[in-house]
PDB file of N, CA and C in Angstrom:
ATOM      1  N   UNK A   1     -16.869   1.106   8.654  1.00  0.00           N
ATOM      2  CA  UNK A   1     -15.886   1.852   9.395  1.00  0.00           C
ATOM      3  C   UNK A   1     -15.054   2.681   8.419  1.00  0.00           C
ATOM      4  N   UNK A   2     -14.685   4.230   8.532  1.00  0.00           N
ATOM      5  CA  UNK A   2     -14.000   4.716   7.861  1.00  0.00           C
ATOM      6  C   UNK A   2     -12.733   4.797   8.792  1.00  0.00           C
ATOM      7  N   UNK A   3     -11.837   4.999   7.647  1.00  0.00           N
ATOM      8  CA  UNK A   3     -10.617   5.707   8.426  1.00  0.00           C
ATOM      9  C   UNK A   3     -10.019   7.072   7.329  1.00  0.00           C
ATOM     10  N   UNK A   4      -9.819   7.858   8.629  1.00  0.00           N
ATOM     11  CA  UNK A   4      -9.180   9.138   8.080  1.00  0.00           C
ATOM     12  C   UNK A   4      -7.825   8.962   7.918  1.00  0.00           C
ATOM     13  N   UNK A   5      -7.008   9.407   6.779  1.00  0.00           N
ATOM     14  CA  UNK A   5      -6.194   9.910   6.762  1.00  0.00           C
ATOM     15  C   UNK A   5      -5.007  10.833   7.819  1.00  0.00           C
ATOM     16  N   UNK A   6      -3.915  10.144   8.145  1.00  0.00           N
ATOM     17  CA  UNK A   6      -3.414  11.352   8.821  1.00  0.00           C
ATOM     18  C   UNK A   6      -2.223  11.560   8.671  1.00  0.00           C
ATOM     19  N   UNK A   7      -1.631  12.447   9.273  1.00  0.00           N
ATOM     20  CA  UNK A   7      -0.666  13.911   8.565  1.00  0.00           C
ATOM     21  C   UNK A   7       0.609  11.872   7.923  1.00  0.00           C
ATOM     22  N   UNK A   8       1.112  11.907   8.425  1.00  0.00           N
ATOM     23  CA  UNK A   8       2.345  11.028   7.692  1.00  0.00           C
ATOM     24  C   UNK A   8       1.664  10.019   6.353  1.00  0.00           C
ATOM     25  N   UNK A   9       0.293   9.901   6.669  1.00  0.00           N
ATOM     26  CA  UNK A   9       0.421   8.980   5.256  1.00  0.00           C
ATOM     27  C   UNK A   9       0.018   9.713   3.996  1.00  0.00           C
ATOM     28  N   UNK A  10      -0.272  11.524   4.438  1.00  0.00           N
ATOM     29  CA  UNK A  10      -1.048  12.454   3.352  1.00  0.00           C
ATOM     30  C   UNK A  10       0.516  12.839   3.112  1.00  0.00           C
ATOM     31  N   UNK A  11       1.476  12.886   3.877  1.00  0.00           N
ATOM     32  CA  UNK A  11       2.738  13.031   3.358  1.00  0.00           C
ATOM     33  C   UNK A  11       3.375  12.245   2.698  1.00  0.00           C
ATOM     34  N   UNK A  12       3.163  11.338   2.507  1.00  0.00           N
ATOM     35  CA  UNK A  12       3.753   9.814   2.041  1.00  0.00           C
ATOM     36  C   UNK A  12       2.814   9.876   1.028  1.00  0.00           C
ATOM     37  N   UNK A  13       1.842  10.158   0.735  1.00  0.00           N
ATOM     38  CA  UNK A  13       1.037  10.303  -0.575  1.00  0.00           C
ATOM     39  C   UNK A  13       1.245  11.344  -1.689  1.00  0.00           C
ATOM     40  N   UNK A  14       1.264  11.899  -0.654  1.00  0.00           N
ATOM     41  CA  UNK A  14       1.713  13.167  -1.590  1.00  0.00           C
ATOM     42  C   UNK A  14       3.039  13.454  -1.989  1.00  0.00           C
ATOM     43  N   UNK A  15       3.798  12.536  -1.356  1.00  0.00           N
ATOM     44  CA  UNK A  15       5.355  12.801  -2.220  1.00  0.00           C
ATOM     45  C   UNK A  15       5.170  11.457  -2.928  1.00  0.00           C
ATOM     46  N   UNK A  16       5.046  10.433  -2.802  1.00  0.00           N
ATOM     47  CA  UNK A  16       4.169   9.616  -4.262  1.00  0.00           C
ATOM     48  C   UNK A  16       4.012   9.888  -5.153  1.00  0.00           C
ATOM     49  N   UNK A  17       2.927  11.106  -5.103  1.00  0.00           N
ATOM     50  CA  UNK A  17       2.039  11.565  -6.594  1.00  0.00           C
ATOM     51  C   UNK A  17       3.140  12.641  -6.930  1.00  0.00           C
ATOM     52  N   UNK A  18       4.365  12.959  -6.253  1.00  0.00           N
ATOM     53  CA  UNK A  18       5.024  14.275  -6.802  1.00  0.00           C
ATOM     54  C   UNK A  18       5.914  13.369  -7.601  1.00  0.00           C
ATOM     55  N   UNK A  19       5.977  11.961  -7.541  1.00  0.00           N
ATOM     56  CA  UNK A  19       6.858  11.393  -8.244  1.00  0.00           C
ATOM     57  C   UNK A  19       6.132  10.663  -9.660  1.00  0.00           C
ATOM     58  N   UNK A  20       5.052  11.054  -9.436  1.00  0.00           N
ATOM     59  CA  UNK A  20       4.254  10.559 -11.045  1.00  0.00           C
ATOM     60  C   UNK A  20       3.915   8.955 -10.557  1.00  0.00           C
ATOM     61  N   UNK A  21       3.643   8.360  -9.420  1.00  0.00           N
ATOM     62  CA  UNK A  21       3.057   7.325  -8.885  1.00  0.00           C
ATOM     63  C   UNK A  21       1.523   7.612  -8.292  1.00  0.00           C
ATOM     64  N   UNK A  22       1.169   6.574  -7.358  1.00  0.00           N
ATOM     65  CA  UNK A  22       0.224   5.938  -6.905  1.00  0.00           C
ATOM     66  C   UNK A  22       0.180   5.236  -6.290  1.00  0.00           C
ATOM     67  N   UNK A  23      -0.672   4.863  -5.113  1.00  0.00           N
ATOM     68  CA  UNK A  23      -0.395   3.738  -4.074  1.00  0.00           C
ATOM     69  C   UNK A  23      -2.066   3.076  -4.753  1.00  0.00           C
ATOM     70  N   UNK A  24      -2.033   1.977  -4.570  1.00  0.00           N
ATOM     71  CA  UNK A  24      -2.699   1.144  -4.273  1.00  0.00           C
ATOM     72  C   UNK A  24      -2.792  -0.150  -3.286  1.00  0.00           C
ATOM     73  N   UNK A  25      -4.186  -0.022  -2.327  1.00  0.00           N
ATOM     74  CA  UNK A  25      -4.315  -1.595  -1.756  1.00  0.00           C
ATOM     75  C   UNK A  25      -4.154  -2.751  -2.695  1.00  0.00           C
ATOM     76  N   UNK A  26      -3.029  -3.498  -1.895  1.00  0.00           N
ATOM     77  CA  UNK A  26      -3.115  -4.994  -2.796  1.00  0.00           C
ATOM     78  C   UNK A  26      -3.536  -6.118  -2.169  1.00  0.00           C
ATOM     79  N   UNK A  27      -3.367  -6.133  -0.761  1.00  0.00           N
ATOM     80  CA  UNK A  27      -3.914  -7.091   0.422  1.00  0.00           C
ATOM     81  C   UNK A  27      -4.926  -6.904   1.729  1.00  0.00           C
ATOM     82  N   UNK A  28      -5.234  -7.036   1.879  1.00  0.00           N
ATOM     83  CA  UNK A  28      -6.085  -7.111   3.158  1.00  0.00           C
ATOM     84  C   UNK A  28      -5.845  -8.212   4.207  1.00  0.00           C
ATOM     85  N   UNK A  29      -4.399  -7.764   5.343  1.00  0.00           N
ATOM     86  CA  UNK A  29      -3.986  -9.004   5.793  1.00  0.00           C
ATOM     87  C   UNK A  29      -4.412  -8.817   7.177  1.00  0.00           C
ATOM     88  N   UNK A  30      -5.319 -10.021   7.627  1.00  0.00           N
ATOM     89  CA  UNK A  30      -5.518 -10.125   9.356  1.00  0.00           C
ATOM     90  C   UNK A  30      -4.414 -10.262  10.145  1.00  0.00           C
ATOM     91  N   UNK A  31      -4.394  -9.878  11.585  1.00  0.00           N
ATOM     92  CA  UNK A  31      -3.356  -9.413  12.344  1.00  0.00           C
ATOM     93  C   UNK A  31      -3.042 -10.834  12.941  1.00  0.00           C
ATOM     94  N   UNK A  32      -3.915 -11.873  12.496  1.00  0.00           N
ATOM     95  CA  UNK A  32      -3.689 -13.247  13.276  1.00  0.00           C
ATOM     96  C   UNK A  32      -2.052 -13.646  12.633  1.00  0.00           C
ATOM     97  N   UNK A  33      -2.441 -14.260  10.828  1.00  0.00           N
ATOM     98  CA  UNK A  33      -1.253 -14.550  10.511  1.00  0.00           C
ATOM     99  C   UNK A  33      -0.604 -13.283   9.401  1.00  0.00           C
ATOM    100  N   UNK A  34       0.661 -13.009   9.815  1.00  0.00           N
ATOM    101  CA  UNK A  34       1.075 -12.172   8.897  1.00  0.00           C
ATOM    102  C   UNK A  34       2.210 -12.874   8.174  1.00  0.00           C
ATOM    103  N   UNK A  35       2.152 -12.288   6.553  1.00  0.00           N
ATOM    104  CA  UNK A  35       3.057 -13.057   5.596  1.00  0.00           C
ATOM    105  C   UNK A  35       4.062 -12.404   5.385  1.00  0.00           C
ATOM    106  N   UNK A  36       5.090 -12.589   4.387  1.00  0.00           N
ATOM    107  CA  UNK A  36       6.031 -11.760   4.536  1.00  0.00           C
ATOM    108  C   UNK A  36       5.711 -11.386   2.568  1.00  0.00           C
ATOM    109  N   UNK A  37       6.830 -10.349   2.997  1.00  0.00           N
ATOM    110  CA  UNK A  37       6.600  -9.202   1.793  1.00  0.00           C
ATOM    111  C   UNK A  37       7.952  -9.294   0.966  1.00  0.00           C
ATOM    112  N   UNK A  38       7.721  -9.689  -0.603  1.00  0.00           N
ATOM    113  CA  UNK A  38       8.492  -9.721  -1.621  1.00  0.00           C
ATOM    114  C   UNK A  38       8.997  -8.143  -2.281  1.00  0.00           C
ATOM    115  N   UNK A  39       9.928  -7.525  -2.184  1.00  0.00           N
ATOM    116  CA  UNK A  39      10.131  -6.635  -2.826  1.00  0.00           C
ATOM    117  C   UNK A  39      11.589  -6.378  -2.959  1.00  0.00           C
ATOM    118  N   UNK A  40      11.714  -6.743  -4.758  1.00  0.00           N
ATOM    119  CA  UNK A  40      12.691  -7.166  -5.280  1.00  0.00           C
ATOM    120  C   UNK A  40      13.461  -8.160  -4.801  1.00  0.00           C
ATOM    121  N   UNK A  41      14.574  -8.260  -4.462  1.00  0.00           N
ATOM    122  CA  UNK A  41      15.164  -9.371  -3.777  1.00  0.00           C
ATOM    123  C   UNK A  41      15.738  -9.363  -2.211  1.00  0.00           C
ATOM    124  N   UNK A  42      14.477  -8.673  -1.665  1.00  0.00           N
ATOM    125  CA  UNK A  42      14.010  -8.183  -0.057  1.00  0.00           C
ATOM    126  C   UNK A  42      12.995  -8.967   0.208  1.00  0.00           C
ATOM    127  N   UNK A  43      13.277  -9.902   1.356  1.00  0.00           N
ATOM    128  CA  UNK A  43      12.101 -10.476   1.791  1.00  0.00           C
ATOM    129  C   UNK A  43      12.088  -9.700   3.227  1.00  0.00           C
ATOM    130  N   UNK A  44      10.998  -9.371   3.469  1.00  0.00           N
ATOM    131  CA  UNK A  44      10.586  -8.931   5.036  1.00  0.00           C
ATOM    132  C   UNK A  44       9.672  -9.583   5.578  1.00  0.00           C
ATOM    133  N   UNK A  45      10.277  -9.853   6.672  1.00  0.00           N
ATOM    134  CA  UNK A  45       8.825 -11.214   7.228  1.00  0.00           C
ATOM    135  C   UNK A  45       8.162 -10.247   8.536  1.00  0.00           C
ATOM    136  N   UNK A  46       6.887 -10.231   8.082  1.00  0.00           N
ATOM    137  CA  UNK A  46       6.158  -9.278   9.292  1.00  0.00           C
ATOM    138  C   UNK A  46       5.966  -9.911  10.505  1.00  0.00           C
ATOM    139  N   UNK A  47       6.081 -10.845  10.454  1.00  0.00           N
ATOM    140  CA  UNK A  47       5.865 -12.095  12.149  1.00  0.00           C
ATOM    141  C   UNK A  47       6.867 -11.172  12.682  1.00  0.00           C
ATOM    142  N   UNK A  48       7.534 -10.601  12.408  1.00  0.00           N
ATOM    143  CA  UNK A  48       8.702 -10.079  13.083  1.00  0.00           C
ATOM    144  C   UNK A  48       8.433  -8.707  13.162  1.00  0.00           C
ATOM    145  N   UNK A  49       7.536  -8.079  12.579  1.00  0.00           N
ATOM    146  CA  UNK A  49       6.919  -7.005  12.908  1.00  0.00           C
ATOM    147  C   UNK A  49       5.574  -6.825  13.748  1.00  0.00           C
ATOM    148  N   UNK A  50       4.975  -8.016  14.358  1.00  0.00           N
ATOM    149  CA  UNK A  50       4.086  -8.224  14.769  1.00  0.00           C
ATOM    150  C   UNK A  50       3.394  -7.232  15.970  1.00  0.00           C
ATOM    151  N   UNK A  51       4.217  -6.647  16.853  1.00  0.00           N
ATOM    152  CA  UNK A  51       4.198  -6.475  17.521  1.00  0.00           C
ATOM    153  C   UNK A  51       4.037  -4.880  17.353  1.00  0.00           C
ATOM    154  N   UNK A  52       4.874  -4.501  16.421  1.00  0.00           N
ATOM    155  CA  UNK A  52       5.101  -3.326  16.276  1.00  0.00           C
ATOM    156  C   UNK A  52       3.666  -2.707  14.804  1.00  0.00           C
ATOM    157  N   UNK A  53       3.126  -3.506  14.563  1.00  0.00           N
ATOM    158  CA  UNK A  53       1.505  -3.669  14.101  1.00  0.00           C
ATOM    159  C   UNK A  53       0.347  -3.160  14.794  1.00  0.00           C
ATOM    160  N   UNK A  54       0.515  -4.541  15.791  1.00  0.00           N
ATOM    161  CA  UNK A  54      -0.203  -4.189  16.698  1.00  0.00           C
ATOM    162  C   UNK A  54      -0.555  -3.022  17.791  1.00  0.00           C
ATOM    163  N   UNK A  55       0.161  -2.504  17.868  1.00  0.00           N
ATOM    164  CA  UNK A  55       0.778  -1.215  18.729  1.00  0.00           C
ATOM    165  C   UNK A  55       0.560  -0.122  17.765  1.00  0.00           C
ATOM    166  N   UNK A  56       0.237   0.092  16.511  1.00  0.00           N
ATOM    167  CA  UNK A  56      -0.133   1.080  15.775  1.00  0.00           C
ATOM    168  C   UNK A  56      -1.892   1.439  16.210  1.00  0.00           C
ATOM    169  N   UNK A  57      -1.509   3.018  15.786  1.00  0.00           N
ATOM    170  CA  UNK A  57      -2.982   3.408  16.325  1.00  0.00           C
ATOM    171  C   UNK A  57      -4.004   3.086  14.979  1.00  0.00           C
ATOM    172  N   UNK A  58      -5.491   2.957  15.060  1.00  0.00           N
ATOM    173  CA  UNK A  58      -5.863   2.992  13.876  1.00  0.00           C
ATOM    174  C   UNK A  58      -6.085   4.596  12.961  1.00  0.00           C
ATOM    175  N   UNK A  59      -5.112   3.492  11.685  1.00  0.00           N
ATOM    176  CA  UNK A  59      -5.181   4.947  11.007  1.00  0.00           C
ATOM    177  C   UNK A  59      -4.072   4.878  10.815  1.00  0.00           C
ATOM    178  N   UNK A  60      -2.750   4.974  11.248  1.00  0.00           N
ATOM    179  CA  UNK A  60      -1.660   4.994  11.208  1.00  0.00           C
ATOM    180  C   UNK A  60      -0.470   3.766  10.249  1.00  0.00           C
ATOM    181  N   UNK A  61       0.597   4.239   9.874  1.00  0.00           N
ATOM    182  CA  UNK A  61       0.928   3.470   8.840  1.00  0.00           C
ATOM    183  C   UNK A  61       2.573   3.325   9.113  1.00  0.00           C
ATOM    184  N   UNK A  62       2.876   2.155   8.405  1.00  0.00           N
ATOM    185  CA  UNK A  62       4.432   1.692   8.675  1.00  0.00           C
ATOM    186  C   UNK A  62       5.066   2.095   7.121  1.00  0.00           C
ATOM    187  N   UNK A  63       5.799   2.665   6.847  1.00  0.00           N
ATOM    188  CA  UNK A  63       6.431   2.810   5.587  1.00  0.00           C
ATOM    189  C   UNK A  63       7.401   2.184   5.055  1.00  0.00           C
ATOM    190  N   UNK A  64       7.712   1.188   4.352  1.00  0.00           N
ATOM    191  CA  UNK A  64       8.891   0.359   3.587  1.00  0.00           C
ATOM    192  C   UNK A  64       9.674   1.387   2.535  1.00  0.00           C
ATOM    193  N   UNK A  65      10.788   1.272   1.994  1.00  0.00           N
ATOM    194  CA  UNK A  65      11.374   1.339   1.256  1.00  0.00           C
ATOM    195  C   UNK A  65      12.707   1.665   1.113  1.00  0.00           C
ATOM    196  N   UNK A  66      13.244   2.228   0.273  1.00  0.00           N
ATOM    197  CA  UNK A  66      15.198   2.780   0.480  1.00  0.00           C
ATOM    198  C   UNK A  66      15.363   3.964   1.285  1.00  0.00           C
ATOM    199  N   UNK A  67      14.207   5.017   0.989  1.00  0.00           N
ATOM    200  CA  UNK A  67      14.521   6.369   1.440  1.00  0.00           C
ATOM    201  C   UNK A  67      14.590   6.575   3.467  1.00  0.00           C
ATOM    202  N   UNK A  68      15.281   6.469   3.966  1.00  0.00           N
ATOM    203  CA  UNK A  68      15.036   7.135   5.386  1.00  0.00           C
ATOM    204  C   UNK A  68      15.013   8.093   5.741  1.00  0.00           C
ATOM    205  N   UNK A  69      14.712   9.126   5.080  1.00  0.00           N
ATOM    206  CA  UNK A  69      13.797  10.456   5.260  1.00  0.00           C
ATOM    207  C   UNK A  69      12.511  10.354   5.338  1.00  0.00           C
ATOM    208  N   UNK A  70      11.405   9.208   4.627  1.00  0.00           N
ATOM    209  CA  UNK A  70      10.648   8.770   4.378  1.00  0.00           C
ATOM    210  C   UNK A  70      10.040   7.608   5.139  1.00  0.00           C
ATOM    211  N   UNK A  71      10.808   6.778   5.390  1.00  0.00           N
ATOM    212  CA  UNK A  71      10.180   5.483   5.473  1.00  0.00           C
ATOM    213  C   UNK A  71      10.677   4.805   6.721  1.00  0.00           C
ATOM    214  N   UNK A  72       9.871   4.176   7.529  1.00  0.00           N
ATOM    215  CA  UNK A  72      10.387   3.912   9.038  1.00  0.00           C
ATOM    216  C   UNK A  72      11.230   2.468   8.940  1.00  0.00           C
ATOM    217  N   UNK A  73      11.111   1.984   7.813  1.00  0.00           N
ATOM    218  CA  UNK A  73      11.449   0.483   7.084  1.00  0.00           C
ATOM    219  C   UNK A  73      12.587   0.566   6.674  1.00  0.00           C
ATOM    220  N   UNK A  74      13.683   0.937   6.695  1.00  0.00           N
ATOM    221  CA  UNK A  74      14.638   1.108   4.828  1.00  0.00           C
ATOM    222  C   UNK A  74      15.234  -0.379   5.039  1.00  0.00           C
ATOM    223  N   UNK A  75      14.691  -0.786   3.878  1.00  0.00           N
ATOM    224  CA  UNK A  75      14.862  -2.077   3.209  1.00  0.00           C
ATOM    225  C   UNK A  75      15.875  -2.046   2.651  1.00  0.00           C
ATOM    226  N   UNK A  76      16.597  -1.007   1.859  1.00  0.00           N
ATOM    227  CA  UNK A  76      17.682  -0.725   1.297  1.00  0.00           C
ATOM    228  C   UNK A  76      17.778   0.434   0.756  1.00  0.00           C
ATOM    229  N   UNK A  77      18.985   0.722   1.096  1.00  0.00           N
ATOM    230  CA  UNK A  77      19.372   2.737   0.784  1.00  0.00           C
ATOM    231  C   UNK A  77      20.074   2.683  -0.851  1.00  0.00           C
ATOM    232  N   UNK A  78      20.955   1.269  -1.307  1.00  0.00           N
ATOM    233  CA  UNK A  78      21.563   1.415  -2.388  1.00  0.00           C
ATOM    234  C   UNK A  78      20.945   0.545  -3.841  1.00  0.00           C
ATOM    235  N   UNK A  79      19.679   0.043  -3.673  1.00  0.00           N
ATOM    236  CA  UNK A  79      19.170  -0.503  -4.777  1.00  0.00           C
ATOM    237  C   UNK A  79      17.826   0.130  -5.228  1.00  0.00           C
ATOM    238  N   UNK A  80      18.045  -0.114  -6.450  1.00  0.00           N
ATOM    239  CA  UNK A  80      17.469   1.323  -7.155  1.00  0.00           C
ATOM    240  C   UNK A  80      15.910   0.348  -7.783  1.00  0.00           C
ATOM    241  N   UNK A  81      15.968  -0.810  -7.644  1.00  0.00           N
ATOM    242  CA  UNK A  81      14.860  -1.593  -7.635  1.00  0.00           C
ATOM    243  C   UNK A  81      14.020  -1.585  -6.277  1.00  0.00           C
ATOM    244  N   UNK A  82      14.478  -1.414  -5.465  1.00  0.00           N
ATOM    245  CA  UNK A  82      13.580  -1.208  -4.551  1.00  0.00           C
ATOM    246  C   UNK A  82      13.523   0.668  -4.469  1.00  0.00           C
ATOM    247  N   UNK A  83      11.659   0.683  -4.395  1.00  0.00           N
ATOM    248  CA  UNK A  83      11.673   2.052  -4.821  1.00  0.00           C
ATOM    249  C   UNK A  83      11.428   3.153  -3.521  1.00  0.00           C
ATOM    250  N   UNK A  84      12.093   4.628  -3.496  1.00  0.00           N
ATOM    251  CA  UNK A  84      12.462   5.434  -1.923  1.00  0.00           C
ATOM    252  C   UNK A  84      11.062   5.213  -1.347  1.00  0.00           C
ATOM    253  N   UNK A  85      10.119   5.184  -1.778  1.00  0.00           N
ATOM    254  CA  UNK A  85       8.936   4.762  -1.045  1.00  0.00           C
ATOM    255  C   UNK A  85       8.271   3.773  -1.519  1.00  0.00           C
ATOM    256  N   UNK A  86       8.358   2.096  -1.123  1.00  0.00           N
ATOM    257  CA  UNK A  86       8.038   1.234  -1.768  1.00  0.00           C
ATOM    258  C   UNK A  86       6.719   0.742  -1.224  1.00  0.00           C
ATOM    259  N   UNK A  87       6.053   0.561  -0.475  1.00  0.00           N
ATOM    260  CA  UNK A  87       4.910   0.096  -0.132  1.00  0.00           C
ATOM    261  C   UNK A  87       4.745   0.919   1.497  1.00  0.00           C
ATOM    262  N   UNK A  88       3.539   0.821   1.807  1.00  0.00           N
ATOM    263  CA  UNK A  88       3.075   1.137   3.267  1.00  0.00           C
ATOM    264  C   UNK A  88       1.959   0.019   3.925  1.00  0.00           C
ATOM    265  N   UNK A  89       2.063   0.089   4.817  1.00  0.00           N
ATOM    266  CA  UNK A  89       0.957  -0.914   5.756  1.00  0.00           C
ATOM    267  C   UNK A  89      -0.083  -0.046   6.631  1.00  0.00           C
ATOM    268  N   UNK A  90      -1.537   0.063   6.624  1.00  0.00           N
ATOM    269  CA  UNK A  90      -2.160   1.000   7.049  1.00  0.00           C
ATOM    270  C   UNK A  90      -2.977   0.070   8.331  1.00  0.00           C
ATOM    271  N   UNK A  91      -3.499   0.435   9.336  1.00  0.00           N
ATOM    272  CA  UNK A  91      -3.929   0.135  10.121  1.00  0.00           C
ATOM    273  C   UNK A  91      -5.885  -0.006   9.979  1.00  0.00           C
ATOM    274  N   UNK A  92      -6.125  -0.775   9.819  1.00  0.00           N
ATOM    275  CA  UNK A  92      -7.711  -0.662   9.891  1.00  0.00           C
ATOM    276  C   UNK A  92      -8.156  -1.003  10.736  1.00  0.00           C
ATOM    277  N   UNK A  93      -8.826  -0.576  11.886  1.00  0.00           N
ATOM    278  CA  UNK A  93      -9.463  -1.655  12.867  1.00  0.00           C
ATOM    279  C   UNK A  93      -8.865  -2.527  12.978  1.00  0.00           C
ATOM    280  N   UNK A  94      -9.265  -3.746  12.759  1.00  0.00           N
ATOM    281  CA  UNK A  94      -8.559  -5.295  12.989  1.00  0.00           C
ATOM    282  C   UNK A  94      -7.648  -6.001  11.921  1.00  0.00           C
ATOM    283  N   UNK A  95      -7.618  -4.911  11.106  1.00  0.00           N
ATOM    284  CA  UNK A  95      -6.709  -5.551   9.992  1.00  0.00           C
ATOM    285  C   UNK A  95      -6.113  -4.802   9.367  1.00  0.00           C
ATOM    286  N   UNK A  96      -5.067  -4.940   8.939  1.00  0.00           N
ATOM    287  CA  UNK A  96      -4.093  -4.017   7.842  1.00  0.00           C
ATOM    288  C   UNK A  96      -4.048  -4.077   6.337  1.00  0.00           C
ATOM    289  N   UNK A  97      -4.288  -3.121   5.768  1.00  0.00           N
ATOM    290  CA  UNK A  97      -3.965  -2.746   4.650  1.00  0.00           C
ATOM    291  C   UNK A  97      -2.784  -2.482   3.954  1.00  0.00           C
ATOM    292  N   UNK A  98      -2.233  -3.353   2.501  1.00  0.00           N
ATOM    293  CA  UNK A  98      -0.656  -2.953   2.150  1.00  0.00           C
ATOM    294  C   UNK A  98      -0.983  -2.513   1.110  1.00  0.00           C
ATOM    295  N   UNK A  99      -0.457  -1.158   1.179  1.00  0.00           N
ATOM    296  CA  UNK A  99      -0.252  -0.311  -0.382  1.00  0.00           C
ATOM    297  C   UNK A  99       0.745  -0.406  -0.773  1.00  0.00           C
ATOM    298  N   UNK A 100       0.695  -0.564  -2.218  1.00  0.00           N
ATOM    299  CA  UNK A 100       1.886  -0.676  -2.804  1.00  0.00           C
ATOM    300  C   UNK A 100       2.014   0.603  -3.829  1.00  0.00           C
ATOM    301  N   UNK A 101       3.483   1.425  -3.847  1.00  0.00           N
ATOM    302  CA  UNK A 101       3.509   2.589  -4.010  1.00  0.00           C
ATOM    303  C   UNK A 101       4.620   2.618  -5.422  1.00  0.00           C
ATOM    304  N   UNK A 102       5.286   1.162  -5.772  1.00  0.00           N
ATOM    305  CA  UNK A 102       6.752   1.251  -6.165  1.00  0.00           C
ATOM    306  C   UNK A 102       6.230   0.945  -7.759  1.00  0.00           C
ATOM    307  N   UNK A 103       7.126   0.597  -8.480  1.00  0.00           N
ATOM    308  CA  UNK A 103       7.403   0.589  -9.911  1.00  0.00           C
ATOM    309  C   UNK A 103       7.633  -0.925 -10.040  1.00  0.00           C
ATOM    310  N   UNK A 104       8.220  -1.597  -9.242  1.00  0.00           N
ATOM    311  CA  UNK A 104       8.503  -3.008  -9.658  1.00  0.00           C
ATOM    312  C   UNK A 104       7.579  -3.835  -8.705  1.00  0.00           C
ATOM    313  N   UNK A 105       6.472  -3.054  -8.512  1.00  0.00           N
ATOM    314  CA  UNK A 105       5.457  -4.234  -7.100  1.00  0.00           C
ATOM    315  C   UNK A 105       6.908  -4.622  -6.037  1.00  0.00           C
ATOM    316  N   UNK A 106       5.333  -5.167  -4.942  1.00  0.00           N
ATOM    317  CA  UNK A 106       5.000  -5.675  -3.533  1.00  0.00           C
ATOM    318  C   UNK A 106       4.737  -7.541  -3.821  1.00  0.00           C
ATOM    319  N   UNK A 107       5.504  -7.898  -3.250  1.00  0.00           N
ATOM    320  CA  UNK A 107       4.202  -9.243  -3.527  1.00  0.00           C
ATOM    321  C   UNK A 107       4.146  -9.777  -2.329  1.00  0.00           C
ATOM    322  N   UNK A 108       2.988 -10.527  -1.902  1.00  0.00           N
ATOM    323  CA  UNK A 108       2.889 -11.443  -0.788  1.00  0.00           C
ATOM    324  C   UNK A 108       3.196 -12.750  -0.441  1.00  0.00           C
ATOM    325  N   UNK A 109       3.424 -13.316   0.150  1.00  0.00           N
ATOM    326  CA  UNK A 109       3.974 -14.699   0.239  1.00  0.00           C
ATOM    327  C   UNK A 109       3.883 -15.084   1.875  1.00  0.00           C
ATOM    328  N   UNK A 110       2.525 -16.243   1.367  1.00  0.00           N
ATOM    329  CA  UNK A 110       1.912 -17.139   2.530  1.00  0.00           C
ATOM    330  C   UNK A 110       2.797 -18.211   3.040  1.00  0.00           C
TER     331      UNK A 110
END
């Protein structure tokens, strides 16, 4: 199964790479149990996003980080460890993909 790209995450990529970054997949998490997400001293627990996962089209992506120009998430607007675009969650078919986009990592926690 491929998935295309579309317009918000080629925007979210591309202001990435204008910042001298990179996203990379770090997880491959099924929609059964979702874990929550370490970034910096932000925990976000996706059980609580569950819903709002599921309801994504495939293809489509949730954006974390400080910036809310950017990111449908803001985790925080005033810490400079968490980065304006810190990770994204992509929709695959039956499972989601988390890129991690930031300088100080994403981590997962089962």
């Amino acid at each position: 199964m491929t998935t295309t790209l579309n317009f918000h995450q080629v925007t979210i990529e591309n202001e990435v790479k204008r910042n001298g970054r990179s996203s990379k997949v770090i997880a491959v998490l099924s929609g059964r149990v979702l874990p929550k997400l370490q970034m910096s001293a932000y925990t976000i627990d996706l059980f609580n996003l569950q819903q709002r996962l599921n309801n994504l089209k495939d293809g489509s992506i949730i954006v974390f980080g400080r910036s809310d120009k950017f990111c449908d998430i803001v985790v925080s607007n005033c810490d400079n460890t968490v980065s304006r675009i810190h990770c994204y969650i992509r929709k695959k078919g039956n499972v989601f993909e988390l890129f991690d986009c930031s300088l100080n990592g994403t981590q997962v926690i089962l």
